[in-house]
Protein backbone atom coordinates (compact mmCIF):
# COMPACT_ATOMS: atom_id res chain seq x y z
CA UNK A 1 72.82 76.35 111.58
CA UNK A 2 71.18 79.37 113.76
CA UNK A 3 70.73 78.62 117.13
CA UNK A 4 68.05 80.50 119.01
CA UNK A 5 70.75 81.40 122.25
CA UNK A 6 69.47 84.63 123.85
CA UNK A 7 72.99 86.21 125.64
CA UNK A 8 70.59 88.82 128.19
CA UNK A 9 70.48 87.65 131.80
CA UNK A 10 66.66 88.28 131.34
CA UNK A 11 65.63 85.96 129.03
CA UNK A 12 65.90 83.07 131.44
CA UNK A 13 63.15 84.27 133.65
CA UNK A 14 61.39 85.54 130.55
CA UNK A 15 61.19 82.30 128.52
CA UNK A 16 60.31 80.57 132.30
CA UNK A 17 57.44 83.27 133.31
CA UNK A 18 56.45 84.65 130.01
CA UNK A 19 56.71 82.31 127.20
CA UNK A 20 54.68 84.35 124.86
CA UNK A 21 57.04 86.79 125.20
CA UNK A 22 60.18 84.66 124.36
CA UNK A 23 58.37 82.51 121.66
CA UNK A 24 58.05 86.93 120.21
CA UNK A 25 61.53 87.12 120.46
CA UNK A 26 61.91 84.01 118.85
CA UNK A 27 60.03 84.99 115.85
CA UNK A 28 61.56 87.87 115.95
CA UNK A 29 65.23 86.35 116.09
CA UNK A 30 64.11 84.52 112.88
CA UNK A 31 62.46 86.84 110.95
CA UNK A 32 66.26 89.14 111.19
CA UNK A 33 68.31 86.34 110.82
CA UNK A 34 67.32 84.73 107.52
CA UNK A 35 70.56 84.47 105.16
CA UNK A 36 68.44 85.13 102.49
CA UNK A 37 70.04 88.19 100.72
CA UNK A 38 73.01 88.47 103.14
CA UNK A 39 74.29 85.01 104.75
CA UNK A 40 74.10 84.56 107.88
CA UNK A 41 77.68 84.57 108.83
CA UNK A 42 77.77 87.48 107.36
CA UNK A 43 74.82 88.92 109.48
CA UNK A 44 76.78 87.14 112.38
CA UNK A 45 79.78 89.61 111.89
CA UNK A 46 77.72 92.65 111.27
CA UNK A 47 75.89 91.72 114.94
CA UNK A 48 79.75 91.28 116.42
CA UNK A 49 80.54 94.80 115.17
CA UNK A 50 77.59 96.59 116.54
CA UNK A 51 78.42 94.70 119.91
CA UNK A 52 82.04 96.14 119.65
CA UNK A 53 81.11 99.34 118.78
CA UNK A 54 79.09 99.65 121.47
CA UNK A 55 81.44 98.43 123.85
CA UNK A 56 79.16 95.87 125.41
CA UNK A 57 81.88 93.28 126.65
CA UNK A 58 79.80 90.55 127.46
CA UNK A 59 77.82 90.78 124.24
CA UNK A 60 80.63 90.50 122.21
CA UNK A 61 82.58 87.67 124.24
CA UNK A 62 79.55 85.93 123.37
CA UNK A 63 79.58 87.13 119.79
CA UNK A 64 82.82 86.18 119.35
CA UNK A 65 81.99 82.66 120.67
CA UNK A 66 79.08 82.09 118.14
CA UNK A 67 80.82 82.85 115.39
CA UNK A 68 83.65 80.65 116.05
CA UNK A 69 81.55 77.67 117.35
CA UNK A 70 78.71 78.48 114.48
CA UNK A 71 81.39 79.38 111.05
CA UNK A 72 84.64 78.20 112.57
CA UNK A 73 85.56 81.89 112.15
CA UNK A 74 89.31 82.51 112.60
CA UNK A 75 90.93 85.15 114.37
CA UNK A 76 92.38 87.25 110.68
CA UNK A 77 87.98 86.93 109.87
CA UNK A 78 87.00 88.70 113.50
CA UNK A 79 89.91 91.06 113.17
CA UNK A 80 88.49 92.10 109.61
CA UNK A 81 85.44 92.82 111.34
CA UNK A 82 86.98 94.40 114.36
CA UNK A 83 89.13 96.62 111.57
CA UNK A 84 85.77 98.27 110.87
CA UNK A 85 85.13 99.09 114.37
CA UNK A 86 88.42 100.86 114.72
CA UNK A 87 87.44 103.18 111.70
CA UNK A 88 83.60 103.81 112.56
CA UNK A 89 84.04 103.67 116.42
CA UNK A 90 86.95 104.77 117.25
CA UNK A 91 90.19 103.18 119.22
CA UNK A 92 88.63 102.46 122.73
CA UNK A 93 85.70 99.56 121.69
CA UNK A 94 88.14 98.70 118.98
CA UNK A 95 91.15 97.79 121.66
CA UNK A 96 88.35 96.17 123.97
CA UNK A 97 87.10 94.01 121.19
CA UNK A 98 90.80 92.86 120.10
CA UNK A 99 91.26 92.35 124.00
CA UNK A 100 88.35 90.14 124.10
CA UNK A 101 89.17 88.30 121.02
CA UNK A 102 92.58 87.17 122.29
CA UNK A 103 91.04 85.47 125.76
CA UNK A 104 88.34 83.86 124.18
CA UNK A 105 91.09 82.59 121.28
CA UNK A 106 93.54 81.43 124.21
């Protein structure tokens, strides 16, 4: 069910020039993402809303994506999330998020 996709620009020249370095971040990926107490759609949303509350546009475009290809996630599920962000982050990440949500749902 996980994939190992890395969203930085970096990690293309990273996994070409310094596999041992990716195949760390692979591990790594694994060893966070385990669905053992908390399932991983679950973890999937709580990575979405620390990309939204940090504003990071591209990260959660890519978020969004994931969950929707990974969990068929529907729009009322991300807006849940997103509802979060509005009350720990405030209204700008919030409207960015819901902004990014609607183009990747078109």
């Amino acid at each position: 069910m996980k994939e190992n996709v890395f969203y930085g620009k970096g990690m293309g020249p990273i996994k070409r020039d310094f596999p041992d370095i990716y195949e760390a971040i692979v591990e790594l990926n694994d060893a966070v993402y385990t669905g053992k107490v908390i399932d991983y759609k679950t973890q999937k949303f709580i990575a979405l809303a620390i990309a939204a509350s940090n504003s990071d546009d591209r990260a959660v475009k890519k978020q969004i994506q994931s969950a929707i290809n990974e969990f068929n996630a529907t729009k009322d599920e991300i807006m849940d999330v997103l509802r979060i962000v509005l009350l720990t982050s405030g209204m700008p990440p919030f409207v960015k998020a819901v902004k990014i949500l609607y183009e990747v749902m078109e």
